[in-house]
C-alpha atoms as a PDB file:
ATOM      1  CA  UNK A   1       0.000   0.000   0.000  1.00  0.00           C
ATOM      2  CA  UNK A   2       1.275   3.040  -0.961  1.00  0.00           C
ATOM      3  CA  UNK A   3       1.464   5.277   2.246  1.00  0.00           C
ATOM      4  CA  UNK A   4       1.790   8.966   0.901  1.00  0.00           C
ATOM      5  CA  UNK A   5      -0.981  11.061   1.478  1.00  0.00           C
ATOM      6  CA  UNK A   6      -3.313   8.676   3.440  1.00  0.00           C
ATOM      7  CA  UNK A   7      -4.881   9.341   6.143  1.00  0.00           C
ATOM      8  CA  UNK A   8      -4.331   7.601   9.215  1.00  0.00           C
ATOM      9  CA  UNK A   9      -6.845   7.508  12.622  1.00  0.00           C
ATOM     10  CA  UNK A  10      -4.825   6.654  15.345  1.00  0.00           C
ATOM     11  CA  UNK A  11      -6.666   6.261  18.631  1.00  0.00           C
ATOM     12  CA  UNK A  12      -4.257   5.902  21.920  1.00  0.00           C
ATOM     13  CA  UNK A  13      -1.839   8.473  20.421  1.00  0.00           C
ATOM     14  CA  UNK A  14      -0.355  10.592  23.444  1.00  0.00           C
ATOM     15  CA  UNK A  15       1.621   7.698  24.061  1.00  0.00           C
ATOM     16  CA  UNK A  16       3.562   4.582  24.216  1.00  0.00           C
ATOM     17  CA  UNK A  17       2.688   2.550  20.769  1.00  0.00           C
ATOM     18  CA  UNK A  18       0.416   4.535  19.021  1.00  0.00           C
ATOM     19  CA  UNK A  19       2.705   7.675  19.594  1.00  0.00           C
ATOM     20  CA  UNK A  20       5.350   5.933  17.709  1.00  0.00           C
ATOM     21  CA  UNK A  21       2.760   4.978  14.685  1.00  0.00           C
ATOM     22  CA  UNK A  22       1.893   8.494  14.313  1.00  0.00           C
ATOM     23  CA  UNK A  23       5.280   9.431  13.628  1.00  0.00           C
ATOM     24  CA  UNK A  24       6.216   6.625  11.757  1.00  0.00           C
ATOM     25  CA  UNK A  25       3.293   6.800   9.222  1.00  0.00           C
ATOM     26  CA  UNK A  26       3.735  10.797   8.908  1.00  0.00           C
ATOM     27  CA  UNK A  27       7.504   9.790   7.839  1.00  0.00           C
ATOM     28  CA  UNK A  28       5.890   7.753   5.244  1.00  0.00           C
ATOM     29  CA  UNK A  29       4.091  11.120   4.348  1.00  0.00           C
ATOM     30  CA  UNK A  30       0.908   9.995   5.212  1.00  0.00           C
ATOM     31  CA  UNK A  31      -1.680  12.445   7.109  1.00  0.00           C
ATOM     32  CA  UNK A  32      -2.724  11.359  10.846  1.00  0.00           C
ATOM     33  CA  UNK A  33      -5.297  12.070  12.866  1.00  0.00           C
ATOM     34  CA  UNK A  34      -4.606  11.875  16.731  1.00  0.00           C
ATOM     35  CA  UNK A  35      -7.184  10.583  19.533  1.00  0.00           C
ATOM     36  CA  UNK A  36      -6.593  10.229  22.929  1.00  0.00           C
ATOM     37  CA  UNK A  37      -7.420  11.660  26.383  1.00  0.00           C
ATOM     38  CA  UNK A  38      -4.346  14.082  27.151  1.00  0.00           C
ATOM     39  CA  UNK A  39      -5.184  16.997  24.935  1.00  0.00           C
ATOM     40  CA  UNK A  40      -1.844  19.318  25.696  1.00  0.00           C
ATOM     41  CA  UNK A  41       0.368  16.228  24.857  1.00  0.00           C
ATOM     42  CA  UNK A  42      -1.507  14.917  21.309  1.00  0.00           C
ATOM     43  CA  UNK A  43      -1.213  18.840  20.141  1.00  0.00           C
ATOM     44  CA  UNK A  44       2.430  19.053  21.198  1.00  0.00           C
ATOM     45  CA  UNK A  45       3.074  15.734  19.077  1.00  0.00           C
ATOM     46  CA  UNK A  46       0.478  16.971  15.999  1.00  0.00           C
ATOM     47  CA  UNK A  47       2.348  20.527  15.908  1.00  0.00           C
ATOM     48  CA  UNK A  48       6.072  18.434  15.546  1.00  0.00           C
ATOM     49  CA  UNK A  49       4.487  16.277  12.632  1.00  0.00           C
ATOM     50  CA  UNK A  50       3.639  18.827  11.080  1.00  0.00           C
ATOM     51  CA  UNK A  51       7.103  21.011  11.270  1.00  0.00           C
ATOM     52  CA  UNK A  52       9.058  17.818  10.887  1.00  0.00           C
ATOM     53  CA  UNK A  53       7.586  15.911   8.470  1.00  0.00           C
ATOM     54  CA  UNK A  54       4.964  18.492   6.574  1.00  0.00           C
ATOM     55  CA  UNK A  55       2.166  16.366   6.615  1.00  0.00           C
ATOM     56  CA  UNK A  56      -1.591  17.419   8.317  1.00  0.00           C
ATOM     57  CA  UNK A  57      -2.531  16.378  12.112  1.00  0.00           C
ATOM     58  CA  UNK A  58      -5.168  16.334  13.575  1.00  0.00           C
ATOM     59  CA  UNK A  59      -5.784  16.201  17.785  1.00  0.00           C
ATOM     60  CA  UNK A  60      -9.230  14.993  18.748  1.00  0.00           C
ATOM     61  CA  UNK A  61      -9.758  15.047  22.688  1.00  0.00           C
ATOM     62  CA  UNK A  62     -11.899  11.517  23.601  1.00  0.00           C
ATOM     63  CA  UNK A  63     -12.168   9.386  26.368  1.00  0.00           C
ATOM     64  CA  UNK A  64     -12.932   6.130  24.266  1.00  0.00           C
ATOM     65  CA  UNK A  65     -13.794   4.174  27.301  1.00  0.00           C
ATOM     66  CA  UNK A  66     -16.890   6.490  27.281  1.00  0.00           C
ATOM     67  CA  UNK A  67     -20.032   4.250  25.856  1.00  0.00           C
ATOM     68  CA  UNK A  68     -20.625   6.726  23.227  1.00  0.00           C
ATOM     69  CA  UNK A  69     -17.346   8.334  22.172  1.00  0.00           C
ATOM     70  CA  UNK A  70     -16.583   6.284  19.408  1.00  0.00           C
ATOM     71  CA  UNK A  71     -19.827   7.387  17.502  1.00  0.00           C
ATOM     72  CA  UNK A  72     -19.158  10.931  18.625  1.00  0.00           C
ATOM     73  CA  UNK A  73     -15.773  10.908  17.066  1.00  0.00           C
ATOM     74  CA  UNK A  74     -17.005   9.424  14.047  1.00  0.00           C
ATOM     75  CA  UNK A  75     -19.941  12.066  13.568  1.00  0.00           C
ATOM     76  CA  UNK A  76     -17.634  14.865  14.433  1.00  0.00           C
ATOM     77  CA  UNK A  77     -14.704  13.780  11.530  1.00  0.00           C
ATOM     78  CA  UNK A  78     -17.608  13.926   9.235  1.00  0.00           C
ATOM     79  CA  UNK A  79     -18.623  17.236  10.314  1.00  0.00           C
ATOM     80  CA  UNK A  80     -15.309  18.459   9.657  1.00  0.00           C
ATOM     81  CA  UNK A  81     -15.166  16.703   6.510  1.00  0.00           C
ATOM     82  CA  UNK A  82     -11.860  14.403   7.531  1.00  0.00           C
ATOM     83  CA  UNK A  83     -11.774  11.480   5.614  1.00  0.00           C
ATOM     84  CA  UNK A  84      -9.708   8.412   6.785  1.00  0.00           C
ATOM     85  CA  UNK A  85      -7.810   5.808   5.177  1.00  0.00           C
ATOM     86  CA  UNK A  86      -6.640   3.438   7.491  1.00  0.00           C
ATOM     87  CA  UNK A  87      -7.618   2.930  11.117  1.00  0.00           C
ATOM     88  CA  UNK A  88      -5.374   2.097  13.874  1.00  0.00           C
ATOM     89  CA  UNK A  89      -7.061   0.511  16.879  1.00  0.00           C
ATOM     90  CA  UNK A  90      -4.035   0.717  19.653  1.00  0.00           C
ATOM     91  CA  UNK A  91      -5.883   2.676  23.025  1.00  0.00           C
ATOM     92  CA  UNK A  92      -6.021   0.207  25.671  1.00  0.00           C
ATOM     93  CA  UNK A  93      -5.280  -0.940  29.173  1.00  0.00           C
ATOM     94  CA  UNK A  94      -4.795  -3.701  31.996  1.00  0.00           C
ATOM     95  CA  UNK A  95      -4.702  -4.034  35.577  1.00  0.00           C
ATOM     96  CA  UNK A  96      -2.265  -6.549  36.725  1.00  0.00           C
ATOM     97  CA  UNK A  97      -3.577  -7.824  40.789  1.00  0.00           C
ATOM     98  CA  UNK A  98      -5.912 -10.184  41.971  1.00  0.00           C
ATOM     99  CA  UNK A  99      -9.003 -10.226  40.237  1.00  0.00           C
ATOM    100  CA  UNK A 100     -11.081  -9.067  43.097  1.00  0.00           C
ATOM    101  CA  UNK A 101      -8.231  -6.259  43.591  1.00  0.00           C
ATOM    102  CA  UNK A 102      -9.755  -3.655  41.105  1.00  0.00           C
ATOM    103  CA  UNK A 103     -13.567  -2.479  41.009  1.00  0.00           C
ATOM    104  CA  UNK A 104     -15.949  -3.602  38.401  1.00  0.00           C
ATOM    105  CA  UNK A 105     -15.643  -0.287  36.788  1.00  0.00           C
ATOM    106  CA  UNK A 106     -12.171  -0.402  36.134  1.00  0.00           C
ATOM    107  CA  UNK A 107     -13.335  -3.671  34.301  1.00  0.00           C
ATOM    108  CA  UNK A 108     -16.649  -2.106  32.847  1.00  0.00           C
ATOM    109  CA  UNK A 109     -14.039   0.476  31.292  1.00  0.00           C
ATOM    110  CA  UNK A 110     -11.090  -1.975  30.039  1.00  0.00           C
ATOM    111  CA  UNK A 111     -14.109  -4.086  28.317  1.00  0.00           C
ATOM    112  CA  UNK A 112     -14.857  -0.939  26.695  1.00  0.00           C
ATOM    113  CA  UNK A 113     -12.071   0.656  25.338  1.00  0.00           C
ATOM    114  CA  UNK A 114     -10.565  -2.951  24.683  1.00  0.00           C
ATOM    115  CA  UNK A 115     -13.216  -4.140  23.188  1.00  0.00           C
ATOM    116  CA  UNK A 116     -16.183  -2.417  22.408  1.00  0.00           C
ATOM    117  CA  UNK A 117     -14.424   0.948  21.385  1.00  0.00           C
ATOM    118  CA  UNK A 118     -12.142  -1.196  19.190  1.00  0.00           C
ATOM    119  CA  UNK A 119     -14.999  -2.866  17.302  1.00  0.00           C
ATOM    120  CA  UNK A 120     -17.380  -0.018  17.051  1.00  0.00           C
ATOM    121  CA  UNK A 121     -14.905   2.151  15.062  1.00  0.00           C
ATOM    122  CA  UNK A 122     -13.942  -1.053  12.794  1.00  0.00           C
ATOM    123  CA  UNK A 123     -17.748  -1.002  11.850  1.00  0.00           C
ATOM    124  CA  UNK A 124     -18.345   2.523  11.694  1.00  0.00           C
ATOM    125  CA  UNK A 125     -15.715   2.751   9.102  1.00  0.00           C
ATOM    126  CA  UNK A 126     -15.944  -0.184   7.544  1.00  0.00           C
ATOM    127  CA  UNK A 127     -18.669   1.136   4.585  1.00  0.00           C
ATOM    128  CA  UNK A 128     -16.178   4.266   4.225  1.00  0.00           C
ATOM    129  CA  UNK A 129     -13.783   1.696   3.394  1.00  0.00           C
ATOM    130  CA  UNK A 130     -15.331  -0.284   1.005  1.00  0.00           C
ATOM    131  CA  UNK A 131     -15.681   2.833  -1.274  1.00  0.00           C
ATOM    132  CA  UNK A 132     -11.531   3.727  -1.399  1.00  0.00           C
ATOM    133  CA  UNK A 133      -9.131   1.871  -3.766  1.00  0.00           C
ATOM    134  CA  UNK A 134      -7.104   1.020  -0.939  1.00  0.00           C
ATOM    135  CA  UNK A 135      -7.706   0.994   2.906  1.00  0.00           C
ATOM    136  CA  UNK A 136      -6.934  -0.632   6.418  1.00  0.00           C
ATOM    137  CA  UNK A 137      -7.146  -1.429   9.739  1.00  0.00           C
ATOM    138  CA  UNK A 138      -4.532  -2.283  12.301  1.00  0.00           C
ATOM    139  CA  UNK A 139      -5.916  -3.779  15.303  1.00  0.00           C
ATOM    140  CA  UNK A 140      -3.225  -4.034  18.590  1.00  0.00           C
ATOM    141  CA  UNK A 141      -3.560  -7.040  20.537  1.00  0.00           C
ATOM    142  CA  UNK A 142      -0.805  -8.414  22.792  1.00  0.00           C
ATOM    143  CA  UNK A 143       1.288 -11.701  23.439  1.00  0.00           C
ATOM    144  CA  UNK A 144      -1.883 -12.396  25.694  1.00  0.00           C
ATOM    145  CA  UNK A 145      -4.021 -12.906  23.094  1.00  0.00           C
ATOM    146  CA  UNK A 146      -2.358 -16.172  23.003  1.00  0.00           C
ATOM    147  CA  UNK A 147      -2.807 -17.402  26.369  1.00  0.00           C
ATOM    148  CA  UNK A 148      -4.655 -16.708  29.331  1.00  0.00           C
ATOM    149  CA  UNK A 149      -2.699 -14.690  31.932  1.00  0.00           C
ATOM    150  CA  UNK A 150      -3.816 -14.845  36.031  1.00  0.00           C
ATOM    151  CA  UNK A 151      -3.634 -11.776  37.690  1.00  0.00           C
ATOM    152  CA  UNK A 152      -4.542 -10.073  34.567  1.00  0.00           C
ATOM    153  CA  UNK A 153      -7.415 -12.235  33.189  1.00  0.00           C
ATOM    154  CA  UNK A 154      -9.532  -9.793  32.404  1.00  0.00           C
ATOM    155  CA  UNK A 155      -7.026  -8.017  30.323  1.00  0.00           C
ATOM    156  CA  UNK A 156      -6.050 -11.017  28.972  1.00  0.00           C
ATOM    157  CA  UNK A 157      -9.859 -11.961  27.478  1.00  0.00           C
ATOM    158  CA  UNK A 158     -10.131  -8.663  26.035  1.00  0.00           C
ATOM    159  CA  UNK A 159      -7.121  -9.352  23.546  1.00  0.00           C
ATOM    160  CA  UNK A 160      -8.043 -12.643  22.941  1.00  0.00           C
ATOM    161  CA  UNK A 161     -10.861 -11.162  21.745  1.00  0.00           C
ATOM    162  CA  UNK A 162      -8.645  -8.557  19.544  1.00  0.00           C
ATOM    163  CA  UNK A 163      -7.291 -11.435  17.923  1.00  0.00           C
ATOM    164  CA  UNK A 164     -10.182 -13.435  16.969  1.00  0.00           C
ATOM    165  CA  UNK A 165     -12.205 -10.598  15.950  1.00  0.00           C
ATOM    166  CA  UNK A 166      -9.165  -9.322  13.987  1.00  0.00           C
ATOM    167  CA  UNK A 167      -8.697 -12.641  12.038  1.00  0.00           C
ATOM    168  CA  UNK A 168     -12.708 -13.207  11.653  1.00  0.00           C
ATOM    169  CA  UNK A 169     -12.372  -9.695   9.510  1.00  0.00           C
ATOM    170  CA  UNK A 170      -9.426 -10.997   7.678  1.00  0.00           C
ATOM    171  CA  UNK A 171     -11.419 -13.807   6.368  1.00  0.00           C
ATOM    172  CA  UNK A 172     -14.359 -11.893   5.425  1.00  0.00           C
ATOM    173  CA  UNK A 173     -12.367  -9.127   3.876  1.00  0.00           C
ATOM    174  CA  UNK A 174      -9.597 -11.231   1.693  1.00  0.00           C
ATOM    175  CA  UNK A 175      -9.486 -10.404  -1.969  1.00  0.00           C
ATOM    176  CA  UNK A 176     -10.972  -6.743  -1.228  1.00  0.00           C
ATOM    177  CA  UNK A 177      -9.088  -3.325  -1.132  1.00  0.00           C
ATOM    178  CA  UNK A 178      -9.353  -3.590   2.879  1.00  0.00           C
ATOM    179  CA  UNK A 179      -6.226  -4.853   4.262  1.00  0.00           C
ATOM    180  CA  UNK A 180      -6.970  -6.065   8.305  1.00  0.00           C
ATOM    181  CA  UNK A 181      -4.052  -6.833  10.871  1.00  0.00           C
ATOM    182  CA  UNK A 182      -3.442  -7.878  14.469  1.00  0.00           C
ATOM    183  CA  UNK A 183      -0.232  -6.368  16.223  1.00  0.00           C
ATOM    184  CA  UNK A 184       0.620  -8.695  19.042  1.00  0.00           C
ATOM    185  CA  UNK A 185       3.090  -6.888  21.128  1.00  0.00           C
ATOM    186  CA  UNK A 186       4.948  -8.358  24.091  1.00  0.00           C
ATOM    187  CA  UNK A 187       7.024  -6.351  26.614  1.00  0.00           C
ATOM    188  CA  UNK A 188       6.764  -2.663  25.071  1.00  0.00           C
ATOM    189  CA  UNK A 189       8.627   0.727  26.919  1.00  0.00           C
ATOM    190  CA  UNK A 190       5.571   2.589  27.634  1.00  0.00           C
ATOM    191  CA  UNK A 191       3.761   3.994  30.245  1.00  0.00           C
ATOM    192  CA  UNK A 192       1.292   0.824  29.910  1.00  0.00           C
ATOM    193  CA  UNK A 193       3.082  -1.033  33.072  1.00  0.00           C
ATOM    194  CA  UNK A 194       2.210   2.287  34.911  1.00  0.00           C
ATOM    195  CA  UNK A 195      -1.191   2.181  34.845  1.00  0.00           C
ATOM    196  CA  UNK A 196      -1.323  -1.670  35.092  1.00  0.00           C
ATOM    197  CA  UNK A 197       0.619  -1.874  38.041  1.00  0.00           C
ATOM    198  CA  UNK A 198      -0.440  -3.137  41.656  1.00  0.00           C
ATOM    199  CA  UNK A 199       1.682  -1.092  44.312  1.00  0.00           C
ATOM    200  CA  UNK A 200       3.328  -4.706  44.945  1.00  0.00           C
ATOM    201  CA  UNK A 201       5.399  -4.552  41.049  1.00  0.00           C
ATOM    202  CA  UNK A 202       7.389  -2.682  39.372  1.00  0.00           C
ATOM    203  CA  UNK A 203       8.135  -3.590  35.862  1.00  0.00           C
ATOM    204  CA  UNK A 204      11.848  -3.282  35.073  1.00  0.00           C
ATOM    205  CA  UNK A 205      13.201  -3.474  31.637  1.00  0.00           C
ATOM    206  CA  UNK A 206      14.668  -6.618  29.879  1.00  0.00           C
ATOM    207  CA  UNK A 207      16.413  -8.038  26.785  1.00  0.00           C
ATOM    208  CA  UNK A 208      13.112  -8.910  25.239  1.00  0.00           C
ATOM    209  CA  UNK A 209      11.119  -5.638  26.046  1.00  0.00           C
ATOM    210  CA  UNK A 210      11.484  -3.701  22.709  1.00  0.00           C
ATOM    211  CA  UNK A 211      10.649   0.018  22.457  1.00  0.00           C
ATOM    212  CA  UNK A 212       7.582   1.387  21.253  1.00  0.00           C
ATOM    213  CA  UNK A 213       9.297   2.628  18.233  1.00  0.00           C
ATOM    214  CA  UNK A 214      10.721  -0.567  17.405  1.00  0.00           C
ATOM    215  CA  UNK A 215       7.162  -2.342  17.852  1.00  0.00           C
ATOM    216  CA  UNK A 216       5.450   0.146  15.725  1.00  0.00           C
ATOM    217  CA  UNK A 217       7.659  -0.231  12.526  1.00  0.00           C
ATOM    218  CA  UNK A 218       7.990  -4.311  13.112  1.00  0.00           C
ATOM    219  CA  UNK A 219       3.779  -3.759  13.022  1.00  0.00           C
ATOM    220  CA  UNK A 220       3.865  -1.704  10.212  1.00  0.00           C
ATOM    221  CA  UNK A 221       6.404  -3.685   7.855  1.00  0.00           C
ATOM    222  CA  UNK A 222       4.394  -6.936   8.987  1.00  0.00           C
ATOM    223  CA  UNK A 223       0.969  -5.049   7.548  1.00  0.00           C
ATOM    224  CA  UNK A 224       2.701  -4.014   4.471  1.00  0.00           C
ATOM    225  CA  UNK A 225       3.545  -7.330   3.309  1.00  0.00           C
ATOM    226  CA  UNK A 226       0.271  -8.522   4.105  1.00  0.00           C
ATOM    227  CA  UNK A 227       0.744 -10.474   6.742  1.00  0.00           C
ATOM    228  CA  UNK A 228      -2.649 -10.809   9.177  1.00  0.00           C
ATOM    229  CA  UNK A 229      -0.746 -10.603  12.843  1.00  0.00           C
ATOM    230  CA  UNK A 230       2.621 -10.408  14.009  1.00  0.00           C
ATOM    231  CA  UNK A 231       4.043 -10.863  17.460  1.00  0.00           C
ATOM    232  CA  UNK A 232       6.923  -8.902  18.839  1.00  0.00           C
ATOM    233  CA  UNK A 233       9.000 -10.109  21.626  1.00  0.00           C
ATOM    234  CA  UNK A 234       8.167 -13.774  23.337  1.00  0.00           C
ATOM    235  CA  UNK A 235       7.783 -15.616  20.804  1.00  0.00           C
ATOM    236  CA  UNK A 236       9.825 -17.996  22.447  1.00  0.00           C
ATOM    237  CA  UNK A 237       7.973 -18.366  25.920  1.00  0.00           C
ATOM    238  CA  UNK A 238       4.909 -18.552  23.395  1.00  0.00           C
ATOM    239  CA  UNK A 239       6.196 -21.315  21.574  1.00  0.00           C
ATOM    240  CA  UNK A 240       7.607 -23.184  24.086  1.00  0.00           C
ATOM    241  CA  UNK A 241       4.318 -23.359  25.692  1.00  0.00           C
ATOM    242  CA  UNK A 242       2.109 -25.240  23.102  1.00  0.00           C
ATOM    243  CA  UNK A 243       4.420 -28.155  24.255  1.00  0.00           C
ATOM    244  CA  UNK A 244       2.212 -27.995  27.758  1.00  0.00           C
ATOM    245  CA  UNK A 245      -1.253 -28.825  28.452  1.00  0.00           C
ATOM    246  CA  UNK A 246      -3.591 -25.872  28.890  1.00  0.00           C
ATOM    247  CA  UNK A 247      -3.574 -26.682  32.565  1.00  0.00           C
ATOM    248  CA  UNK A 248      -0.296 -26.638  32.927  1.00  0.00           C
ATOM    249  CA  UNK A 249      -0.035 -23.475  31.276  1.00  0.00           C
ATOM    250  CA  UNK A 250      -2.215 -21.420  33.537  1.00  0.00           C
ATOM    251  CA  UNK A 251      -0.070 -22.875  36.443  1.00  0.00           C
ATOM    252  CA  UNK A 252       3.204 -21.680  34.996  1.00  0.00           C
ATOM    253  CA  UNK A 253       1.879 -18.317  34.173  1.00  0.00           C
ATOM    254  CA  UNK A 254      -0.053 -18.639  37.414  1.00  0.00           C
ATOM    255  CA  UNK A 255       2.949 -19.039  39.780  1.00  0.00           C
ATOM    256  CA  UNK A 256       5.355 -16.388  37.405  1.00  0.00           C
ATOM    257  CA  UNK A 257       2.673 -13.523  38.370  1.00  0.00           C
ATOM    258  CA  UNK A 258       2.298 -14.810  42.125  1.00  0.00           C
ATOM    259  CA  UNK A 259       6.222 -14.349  42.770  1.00  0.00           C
ATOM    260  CA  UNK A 260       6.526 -11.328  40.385  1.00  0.00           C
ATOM    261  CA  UNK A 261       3.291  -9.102  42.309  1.00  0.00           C
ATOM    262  CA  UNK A 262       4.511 -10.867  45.653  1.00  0.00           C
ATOM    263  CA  UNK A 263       1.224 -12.652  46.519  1.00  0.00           C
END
């Protein structure tokens, strides 16, 4: 897919991951459109792209965990007559803790932006799609979309769901001018682990945690040679791991977690 003068929505963009994509697809000399929560730091990043790279950006302020935000930001691109080209699901969250740890709408919330927010724009799009020569949608899951991860579960089922939901659209879409993608990161410098963390963990870096940077242009090389997900980091632990019942798998990941958030 030719890149220059797209237009890219890129929700989760003050930050982390989807900071890096912005920047990496206005390189490419594509348009982007920013969404996030933090106002001040998406227009401090949109006012860069634009002196650095001379491409348009857009800041839209939007709490996506919000039950009707993503409809809201739809209507209001229309209003202001912004077209988009390819969507880029990445704002997300988890709590790491005991389940019972974190209320049930911290949960209500994850579900939301995880999930719902994720497939709402996907549909809402999807017919605006249909009508360009070329469009996509990168969805971000995570190295738990693989397995299921105690002390996180919730997070966990909300990227399994990425994933499936992700590669049902792949199937439906193949042979069209939609291209749909999964990015599976693992261990990613951001300031995910921050709002994740119980007070009992702090996440330190290691040889396998890449940088967001590095994750974003592994996601968007993997998406340009049409591949339908790509894990970064842990692929090992991953693979190592189908060798192990599913039992035994919760138990390992179990008793990693236990020691780790010092229950």
């Amino acid at each position: 897919m030719n890149l220059a003068g797209k237009t890219v929505l890129i929700t989760g963009a003050s930050s982390g991951i989807g900071k890096s994509f912005a920047y990496l697809f206005a390189s490419k000399g594509s348009h982007v459109i920013l969404v996030a929560r933090s106002l001040a730091k998406m227009e401090e990043i949109a006012e860069d792209i634009r002196n650095t790279h001379k491409v348009e950006a857009y800041s839209y302020q939007k709490d996506l965990s919000a039950n009707s935000a993503s409809q809201e930001l739809y209507d209001q691109l229309k209003t202001d007559g912004r077209e988009v080209d390819i969507l880029v699901n990445n704002a997300g969250f988890g709590k790491w803790g005991r389940f019972e740890d974190f209320s049930m709408e911290d949960y209500r919330s994850m579900i939301q932006l995880n999930v719902n927010a994720l497939m709402d724009l996907c549909y809402l799009f999807l017919e605006d799609f249909k009508k360009k020569a070329e469009a996509g949608i990168i969805n971000v899951g995570s190295t738990a979309s693989f397995i299921p991860v105690p002390y996180s579960s919730v997070y966990a089922a909300t990227k399994h769901f990425v994933l499936s939901f992700t590669e049902g659209l792949v199937g439906e879409l193949e042979g069209t001018n939609i291209k749909v993608f999964c990015l599976c990161p693992g261990g990613t410098e951001s300031n995910f682990a921050t709002v994740a963390n119980s007070n009992n963990y702090q996440q330190n870096a290691s040889p396998e945690m890449k940088s967001s940077d590095e994750v974003a242009q592994i996601g968007l090389d993997a998406f340009q040679s049409s591949k339908h997900y790509v894990i970064t980091g842990r692929k090992g632990q991953l693979n190592m791991m189908k060798l192990f019942s599913r039992k035994r798998v919760i138990d390992m990941i179990a008793n990693y977690w236990k020691e780790r958030l010092g229950l």
